[in-house]
Protein backbone atom coordinates (compact mmCIF):
# COMPACT_ATOMS: atom_id res chain seq x y z
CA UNK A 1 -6.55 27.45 -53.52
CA UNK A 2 -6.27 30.51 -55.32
CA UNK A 3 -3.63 31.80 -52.53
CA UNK A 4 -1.81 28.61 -54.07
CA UNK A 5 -1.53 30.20 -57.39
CA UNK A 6 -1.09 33.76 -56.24
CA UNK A 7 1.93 32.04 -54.30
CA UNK A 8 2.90 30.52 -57.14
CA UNK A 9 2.86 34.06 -59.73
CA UNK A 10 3.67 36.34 -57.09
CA UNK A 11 7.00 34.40 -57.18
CA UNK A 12 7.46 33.72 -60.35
CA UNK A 13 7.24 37.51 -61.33
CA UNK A 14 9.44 38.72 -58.35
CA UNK A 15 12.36 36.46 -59.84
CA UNK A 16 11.23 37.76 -63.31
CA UNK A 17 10.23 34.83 -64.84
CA UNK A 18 8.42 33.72 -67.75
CA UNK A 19 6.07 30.76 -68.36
CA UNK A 20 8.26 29.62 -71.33
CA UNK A 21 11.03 29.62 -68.30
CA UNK A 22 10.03 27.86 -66.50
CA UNK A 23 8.89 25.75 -69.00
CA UNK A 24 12.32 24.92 -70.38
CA UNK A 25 13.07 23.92 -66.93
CA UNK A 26 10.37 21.99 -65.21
CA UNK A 27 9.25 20.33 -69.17
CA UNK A 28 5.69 21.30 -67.92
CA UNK A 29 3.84 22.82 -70.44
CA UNK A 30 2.89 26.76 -69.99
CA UNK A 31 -0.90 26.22 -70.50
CA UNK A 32 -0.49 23.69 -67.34
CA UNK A 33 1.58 26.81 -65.49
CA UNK A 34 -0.91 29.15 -66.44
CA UNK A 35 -4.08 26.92 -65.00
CA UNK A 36 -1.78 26.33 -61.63
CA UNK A 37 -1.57 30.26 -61.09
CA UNK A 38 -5.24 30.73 -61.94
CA UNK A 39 -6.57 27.72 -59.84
CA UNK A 40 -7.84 25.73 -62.97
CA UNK A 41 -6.77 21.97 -62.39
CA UNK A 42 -9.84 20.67 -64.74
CA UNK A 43 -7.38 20.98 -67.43
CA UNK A 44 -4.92 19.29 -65.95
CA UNK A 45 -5.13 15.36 -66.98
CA UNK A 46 -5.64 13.91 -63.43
CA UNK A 47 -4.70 14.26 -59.80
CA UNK A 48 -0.90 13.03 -59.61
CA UNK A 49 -0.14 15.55 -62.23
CA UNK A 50 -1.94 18.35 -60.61
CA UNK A 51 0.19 17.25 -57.47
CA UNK A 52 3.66 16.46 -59.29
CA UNK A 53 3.01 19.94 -61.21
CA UNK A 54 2.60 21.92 -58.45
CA UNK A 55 5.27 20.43 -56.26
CA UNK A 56 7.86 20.75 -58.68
CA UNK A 57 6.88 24.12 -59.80
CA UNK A 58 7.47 24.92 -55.86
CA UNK A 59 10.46 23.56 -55.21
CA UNK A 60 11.91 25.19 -58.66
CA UNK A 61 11.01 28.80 -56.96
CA UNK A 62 12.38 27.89 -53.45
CA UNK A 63 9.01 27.43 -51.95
CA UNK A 64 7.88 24.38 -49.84
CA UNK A 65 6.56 21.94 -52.99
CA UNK A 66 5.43 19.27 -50.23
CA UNK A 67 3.30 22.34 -48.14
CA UNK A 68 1.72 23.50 -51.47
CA UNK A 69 0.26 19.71 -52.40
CA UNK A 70 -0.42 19.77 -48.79
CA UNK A 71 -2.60 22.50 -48.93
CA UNK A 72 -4.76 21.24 -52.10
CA UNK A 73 -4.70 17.84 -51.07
CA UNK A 74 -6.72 19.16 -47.32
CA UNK A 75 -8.92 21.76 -49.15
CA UNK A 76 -11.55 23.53 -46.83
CA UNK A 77 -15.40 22.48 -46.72
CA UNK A 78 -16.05 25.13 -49.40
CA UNK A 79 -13.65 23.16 -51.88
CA UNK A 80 -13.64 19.92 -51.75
CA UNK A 81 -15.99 19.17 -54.55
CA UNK A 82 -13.31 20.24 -56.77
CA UNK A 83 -11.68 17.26 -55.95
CA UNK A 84 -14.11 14.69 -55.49
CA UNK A 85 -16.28 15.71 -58.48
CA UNK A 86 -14.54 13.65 -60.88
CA UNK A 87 -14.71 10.42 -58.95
CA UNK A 88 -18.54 10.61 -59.16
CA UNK A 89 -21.27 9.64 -61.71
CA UNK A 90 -24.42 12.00 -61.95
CA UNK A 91 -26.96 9.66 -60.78
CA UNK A 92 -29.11 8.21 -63.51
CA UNK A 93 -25.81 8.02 -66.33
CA UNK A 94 -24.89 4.83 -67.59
CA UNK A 95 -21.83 3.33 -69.24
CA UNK A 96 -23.94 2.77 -72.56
């Protein structure tokens, strides 16, 4: 996942961009940008944004939007409690 974001910069910079650019552009807010690049979605209020952020901040620098979701939405073994986390409650928690 962090290849994802170092896509993502390595991009950005060559085409000498900003994150208040792109942020004009793609109306998603830099602090969102910034967590893509660095691989922190926690901040990032849910799933479908994580995935709509990404793919649109993609396609806006001529890379594959679709591939990029694709490739957070299959993590590897190592990963894929980043994305599941969230659905789970630490056993013994209530709703009280």
């Amino acid at each position: 996942m962090a290849e994802l974001g170092e896509e993502l910069r390595r991009e950005r910079v060559r085409r000498n961009l900003t994150f208040k650019d792109v942020e004009q552009v793609l109306h998603i807010k830099t602090t969102y940008l910034e967590a893509i690049e660095d691989g922190n979605y926690d901040i990032i209020p849910g799933q479908v944004y994580v995935k709509g952020f990404i793919r649109n901040y993609g396609n806006y620098l001529d890379l594959d939007g679709d591939r990029l979701v694709k490739s957070i939405s299959e993590p590897s073994r190592g990963h894929r409690y980043l994305f599941f986390t969230f659905c789970y409650k630490t056993e013994g928690s209530s709703n009280s």
